[in-house]
Protein backbone atom coordinates (compact mmCIF):
# COMPACT_ATOMS: atom_id res chain seq x y z
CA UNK A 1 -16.86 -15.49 9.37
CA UNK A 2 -19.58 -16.77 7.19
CA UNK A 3 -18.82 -17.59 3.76
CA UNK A 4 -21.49 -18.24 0.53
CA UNK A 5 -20.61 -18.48 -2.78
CA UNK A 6 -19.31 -15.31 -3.93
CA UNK A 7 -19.94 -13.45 -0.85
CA UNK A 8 -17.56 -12.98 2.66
CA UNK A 9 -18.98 -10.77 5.22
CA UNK A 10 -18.76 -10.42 9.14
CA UNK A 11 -21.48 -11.65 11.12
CA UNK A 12 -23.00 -9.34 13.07
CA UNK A 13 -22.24 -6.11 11.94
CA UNK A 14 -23.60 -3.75 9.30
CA UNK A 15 -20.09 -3.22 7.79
CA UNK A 16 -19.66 -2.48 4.35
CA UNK A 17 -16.32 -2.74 2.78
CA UNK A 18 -15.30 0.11 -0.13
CA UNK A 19 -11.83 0.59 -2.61
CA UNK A 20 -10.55 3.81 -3.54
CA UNK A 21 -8.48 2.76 -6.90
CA UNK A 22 -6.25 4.96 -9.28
CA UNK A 23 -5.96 4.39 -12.45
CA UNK A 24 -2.40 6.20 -13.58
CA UNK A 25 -4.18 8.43 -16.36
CA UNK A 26 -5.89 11.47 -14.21
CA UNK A 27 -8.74 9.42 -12.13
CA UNK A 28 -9.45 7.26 -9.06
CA UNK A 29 -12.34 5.07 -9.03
CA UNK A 30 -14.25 3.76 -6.48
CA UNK A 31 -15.52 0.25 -6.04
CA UNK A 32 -18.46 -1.25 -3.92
CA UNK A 33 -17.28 -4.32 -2.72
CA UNK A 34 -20.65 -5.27 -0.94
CA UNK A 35 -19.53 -8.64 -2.90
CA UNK A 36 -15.86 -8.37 -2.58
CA UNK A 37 -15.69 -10.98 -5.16
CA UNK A 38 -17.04 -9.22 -7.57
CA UNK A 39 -16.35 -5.34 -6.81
CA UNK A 40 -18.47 -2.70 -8.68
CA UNK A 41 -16.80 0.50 -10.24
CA UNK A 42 -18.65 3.61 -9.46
CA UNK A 43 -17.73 6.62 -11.93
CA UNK A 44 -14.29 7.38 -11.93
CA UNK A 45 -13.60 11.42 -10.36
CA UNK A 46 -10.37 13.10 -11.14
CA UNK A 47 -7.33 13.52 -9.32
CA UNK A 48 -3.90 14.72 -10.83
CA UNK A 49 -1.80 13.57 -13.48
CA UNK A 50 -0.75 9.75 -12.69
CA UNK A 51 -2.49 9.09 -9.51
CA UNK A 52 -0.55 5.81 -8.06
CA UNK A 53 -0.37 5.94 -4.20
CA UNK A 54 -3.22 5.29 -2.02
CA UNK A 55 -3.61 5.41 1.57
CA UNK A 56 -6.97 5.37 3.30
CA UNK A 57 -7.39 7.52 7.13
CA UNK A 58 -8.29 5.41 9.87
CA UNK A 59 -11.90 7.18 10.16
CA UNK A 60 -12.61 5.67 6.52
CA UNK A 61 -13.92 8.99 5.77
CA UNK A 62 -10.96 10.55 3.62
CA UNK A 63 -8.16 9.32 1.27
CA UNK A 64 -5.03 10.72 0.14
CA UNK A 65 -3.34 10.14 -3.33
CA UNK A 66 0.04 11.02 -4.65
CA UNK A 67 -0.04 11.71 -8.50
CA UNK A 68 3.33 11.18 -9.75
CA UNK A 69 2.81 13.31 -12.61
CA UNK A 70 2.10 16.23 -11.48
CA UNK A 71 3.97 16.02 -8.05
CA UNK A 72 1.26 16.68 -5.75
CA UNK A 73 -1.24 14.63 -3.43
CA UNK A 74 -5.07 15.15 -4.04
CA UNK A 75 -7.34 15.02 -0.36
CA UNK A 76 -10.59 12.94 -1.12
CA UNK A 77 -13.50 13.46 1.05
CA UNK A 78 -14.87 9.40 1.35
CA UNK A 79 -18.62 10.79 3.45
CA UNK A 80 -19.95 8.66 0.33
CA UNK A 81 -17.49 6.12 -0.37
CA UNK A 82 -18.91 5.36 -3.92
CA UNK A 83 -18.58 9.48 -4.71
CA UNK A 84 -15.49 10.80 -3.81
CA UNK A 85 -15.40 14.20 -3.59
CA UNK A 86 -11.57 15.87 -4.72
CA UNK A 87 -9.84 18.47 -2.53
CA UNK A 88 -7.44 20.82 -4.16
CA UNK A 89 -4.16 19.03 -4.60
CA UNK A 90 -1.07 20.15 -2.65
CA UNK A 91 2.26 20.64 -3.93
CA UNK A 92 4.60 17.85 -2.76
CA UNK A 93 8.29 16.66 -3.42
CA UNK A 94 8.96 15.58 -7.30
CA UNK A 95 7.30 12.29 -8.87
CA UNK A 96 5.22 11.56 -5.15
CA UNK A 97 4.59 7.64 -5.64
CA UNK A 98 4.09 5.88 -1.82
CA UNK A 99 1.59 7.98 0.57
CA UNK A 100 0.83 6.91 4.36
CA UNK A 101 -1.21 7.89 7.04
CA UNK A 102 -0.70 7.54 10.67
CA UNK A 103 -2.54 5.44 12.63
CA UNK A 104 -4.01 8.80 14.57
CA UNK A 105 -4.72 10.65 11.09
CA UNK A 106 -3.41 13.65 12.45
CA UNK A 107 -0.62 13.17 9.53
CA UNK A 108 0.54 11.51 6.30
CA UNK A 109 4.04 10.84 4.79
CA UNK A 110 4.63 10.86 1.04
CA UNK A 111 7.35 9.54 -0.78
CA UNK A 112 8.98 11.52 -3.56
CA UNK A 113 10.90 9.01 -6.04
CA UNK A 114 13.03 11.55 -8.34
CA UNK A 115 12.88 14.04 -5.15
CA UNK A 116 14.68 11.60 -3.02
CA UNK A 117 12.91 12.70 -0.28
CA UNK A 118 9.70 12.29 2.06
CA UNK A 119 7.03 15.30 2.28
CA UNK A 120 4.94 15.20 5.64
CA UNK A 121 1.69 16.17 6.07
CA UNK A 122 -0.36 17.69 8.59
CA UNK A 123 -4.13 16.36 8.33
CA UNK A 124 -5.34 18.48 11.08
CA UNK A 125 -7.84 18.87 8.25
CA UNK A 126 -7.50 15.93 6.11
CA UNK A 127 -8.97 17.68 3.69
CA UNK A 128 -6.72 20.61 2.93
CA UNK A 129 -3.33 19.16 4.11
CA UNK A 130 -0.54 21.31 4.60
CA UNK A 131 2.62 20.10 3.46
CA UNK A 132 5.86 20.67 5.76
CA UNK A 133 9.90 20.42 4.30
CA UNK A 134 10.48 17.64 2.47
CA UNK A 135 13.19 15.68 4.07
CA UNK A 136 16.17 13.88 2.40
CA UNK A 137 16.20 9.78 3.05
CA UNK A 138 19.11 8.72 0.90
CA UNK A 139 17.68 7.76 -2.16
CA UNK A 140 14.81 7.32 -4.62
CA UNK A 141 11.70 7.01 -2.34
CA UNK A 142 9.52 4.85 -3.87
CA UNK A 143 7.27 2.67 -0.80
CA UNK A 144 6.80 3.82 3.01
CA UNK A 145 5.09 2.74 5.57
CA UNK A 146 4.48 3.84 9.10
CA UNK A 147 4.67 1.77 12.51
CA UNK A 148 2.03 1.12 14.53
CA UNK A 149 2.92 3.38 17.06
CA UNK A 150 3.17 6.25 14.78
CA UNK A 151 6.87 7.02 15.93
CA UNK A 152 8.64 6.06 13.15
CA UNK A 153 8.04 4.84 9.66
CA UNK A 154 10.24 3.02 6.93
CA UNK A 155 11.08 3.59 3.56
CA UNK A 156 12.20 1.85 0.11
CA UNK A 157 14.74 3.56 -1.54
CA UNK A 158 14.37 2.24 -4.98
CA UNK A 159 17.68 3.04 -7.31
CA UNK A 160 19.47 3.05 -3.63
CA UNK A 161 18.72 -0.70 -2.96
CA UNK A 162 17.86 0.13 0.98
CA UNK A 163 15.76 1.50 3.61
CA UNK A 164 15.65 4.20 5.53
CA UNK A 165 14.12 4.55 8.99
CA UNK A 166 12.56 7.98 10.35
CA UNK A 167 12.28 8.73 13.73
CA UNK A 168 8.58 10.92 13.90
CA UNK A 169 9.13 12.37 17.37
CA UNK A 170 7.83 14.80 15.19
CA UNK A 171 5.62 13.66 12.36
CA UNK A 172 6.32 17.26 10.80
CA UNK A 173 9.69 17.34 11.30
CA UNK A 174 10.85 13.51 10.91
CA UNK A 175 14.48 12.37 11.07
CA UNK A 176 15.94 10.18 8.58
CA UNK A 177 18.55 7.39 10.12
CA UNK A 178 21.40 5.87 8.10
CA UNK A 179 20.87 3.96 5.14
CA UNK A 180 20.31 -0.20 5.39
CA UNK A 181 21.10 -1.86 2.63
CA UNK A 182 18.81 -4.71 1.06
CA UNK A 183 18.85 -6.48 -2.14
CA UNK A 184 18.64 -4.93 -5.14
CA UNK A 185 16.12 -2.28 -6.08
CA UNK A 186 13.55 -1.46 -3.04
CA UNK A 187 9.82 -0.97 -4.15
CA UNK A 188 7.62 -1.78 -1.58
CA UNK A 189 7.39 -2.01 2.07
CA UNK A 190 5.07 -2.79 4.64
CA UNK A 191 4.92 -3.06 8.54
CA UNK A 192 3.41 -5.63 10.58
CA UNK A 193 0.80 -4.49 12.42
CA UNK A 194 2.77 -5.34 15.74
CA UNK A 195 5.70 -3.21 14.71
CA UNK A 196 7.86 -5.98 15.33
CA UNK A 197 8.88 -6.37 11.88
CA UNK A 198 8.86 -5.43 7.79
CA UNK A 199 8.71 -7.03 4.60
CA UNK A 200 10.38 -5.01 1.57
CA UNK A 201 10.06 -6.28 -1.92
CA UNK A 202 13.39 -6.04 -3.95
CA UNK A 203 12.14 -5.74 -7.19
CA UNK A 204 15.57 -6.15 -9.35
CA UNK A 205 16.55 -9.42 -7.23
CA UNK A 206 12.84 -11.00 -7.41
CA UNK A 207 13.13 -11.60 -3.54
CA UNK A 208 11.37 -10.15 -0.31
CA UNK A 209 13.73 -9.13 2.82
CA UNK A 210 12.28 -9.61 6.02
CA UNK A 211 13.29 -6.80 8.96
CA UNK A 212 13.95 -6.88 12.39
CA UNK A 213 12.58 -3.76 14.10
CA UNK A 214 13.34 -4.71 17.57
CA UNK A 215 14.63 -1.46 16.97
CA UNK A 216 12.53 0.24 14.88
CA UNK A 217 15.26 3.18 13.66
CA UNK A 218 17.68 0.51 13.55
CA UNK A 219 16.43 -1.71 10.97
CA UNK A 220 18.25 -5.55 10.54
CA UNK A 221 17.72 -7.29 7.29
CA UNK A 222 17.19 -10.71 7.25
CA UNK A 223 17.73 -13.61 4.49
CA UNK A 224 15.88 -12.65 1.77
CA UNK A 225 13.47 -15.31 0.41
CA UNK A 226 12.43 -16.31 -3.65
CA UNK A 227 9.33 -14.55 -4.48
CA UNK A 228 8.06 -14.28 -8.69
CA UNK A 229 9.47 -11.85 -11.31
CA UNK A 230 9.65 -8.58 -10.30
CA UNK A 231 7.75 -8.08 -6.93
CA UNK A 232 6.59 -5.07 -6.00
CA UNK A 233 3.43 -4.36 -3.95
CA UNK A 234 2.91 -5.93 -0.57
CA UNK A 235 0.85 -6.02 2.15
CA UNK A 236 0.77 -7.94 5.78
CA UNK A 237 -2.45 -9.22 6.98
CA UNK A 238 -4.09 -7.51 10.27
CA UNK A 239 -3.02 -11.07 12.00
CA UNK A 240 0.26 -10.22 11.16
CA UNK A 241 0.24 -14.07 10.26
CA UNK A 242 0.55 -13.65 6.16
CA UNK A 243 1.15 -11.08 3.78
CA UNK A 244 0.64 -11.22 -0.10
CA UNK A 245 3.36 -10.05 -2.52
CA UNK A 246 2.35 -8.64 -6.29
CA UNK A 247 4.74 -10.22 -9.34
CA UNK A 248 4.60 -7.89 -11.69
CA UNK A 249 6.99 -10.05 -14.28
CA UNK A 250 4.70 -12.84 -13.18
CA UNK A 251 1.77 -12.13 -13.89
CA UNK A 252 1.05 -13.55 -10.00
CA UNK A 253 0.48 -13.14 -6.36
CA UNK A 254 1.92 -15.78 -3.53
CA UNK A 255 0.98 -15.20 -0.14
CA UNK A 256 4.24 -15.29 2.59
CA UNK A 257 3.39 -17.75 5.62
CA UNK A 258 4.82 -15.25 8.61
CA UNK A 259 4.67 -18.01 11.16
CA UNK A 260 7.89 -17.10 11.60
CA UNK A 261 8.06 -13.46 10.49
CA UNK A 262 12.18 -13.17 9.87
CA UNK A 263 12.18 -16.61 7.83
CA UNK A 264 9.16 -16.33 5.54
CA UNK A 265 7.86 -18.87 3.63
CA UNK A 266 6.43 -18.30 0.39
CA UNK A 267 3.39 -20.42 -0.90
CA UNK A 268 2.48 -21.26 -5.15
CA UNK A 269 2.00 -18.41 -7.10
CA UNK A 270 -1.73 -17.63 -8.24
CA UNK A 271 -2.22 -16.00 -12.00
CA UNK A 272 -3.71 -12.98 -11.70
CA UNK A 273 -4.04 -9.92 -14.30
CA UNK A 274 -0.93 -8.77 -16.08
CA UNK A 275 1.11 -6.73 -14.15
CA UNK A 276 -0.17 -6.45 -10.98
CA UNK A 277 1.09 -3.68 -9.32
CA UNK A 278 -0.02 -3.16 -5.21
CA UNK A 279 -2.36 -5.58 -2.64
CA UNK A 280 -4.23 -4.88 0.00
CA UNK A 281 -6.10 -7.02 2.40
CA UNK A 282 -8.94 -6.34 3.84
CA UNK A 283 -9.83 -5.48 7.90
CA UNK A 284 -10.79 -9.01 8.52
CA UNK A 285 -8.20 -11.04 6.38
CA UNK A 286 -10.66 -12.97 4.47
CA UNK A 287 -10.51 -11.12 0.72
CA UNK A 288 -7.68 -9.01 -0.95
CA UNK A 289 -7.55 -7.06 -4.08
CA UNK A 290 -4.39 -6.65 -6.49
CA UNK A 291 -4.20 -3.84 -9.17
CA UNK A 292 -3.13 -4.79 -12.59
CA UNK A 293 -1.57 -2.45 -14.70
CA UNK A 294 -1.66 -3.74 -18.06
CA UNK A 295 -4.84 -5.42 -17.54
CA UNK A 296 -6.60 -2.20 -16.51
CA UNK A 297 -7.99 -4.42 -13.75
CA UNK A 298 -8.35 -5.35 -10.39
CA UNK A 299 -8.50 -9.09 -9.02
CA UNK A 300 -10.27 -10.18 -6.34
CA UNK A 301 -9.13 -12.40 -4.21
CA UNK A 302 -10.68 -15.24 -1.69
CA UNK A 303 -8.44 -15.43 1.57
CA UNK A 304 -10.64 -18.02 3.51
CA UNK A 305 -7.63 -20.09 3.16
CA UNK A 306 -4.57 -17.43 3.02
CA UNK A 307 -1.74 -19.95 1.85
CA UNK A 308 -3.95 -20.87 -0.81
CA UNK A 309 -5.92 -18.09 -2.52
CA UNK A 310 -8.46 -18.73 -4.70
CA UNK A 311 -8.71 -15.87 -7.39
CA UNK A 312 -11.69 -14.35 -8.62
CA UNK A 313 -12.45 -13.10 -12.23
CA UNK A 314 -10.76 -9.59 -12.97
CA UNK A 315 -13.14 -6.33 -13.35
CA UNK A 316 -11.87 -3.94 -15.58
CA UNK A 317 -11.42 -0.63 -14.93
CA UNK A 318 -8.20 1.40 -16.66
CA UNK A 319 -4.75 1.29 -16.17
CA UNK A 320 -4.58 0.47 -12.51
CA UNK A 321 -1.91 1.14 -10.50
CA UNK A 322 -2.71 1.31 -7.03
CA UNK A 323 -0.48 0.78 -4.09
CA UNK A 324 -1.17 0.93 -0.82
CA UNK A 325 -4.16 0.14 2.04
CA UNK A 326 -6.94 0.81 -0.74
CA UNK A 327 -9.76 -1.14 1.40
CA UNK A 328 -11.89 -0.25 4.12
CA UNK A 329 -14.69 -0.74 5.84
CA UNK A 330 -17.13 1.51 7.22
């Protein structure tokens, strides 16, 4: 990588990279991160009520987003990233706030916090999903996150204080495993991009617990290690070598050193907007983003150096609350 003031790129490719943000009222907004240290809004285009999840396809050319408020997911055709065109939404479980899709695109997975449950998706068309039964996972679904393989994905029961591994054998019909208790309050989750292992934010015990999936539907929690106040978004670098955590009491970010995955080590918190919410980390590791709620902002974020990040000044946009993969490159 090549690096200029203000400006990370890869060299020898024609690459862009784009966001897909939503802004809890009734929008998303796109953002041209040409300079990813200084995105660009494009006009915001509706969704549903209280769009929060985000989860880009693999292709780059489609998006889904759960809107808690009106407990459905809208289907966004991406063909112009900076235009998003809106699909009509799809009835899911109740209050839908984490949305995946599988490493194929051929399906998504949506987590339905007052539901207590997890809607699949088939994306056959990924844009006019069909939902499937909603399946019951033991508590308040609130992140999720699916392996690598696409066999089985995790998720963070929040008032339950655990997570719950499905086996996706099949994606439409997945199978929800036993309960494993973490600390308290489980918001968000993530997978390394190995499969080997997951990082869970416990949002009542300000602490992350790392996961053994040696067995991935047998999930064993680690020691949990000090993050900020209130953590809540995460996301693992495609090295599988860091992963950034969101403070939302802190008003920070730290980046996790995963030399060794199960014993992370957490670096100084950076100040970022108030209340960030979710991160996400871009295809070649060098820049992230974090969504600030209160702020109605993102932050950019410079990753040249990942246990250090150096961030960038906020753009405002609304009352962003974005969690999930929300950049990607096409």
């Amino acid at each position: 990588m090549t690096t200029v003031p203000g400006m990370i790129w890869l060299p020898g490719t024609s690459r862009r990279y784009y966001s897909l943000m939503s802004l809890f009222s009734v929008n998303v907004v796109p953002l041209d991160l040409t300079n990813p240290l200084a995105p660009v809004p494009s006009a915001q285009v509706a969704a549903g009520t209280n769009p929060w999840g985000v989860a880009i396809a693999p292709s780059g050319m489609s998006a889904l987003v759960g809107n808690y408020g009106s407990d459905d997911v809208t289907a966004f055709d991406l063909t112009d990233p900076l235009a998003p065109v809106a699909s009509a939404p799809v009835a899911v479980g109740v209050q839908p706030i984490g949305v995946a899709i599988s490493p194929n695109g051929l399906f998504g997975l949506v987590a339905n916090f007052v539901g207590a449950s997890v809607t699949p998706l088939d994306l056959t068309n990924p844009l006019a999903p069909v939902a499937s039964a909603s399946v019951a996972c033991g508590g308040n679904a609130w992140g999720i996150a699916i392996a690598p393989s696409g066999m089985s994905a995790l998720v963070a029961n929040r008032t339950a204080s655990s997570v719950t591994a499905l086996d996706l054998t099949n994606p439409l019909a997945p199978v929800a495993t036993v309960p494993v208790a973490v600390s308290a309050q489980s918001w968000g989750i993530a997978i390394a991009p190995n499969g080997t292992f997951a990082l869970v934010t416990n949002y009542g015990a300000g602490v992350v617990t790392p996961i053994d999936l040696a067995n991935p539907l047998i999930p064993v929690p680690s020691a949990p290690v000090a993050v900020g106040v209130q953590p809540w978004g995460i996301s693992i670098a495609p090295s599988g070598l860091f992963a950034l955590v969101a403070n939302y009491g802190s008003n920070t970010i730290m980046t996790l050193d995963l030399t060794n995955p199960l014993a992370p080590i957490a670096s100084a918190p950076v100040a970022v907007g108030l209340n960030p919410a979710g991160t996400s980390i871009s295809s070649n590791g060098q820049f992230g983003l974090v969504s600030n709620y209160s702020s109605g902002s993102v932050t950019p974020l410079d990753l040249t150096n990942p246990l250090a990040p150096i961030a960038f000044p906020q753009v405002v946009m609304g009352n962003s609350l974005a969690i999930g993969n929300f950049i990607y490159a096409r």
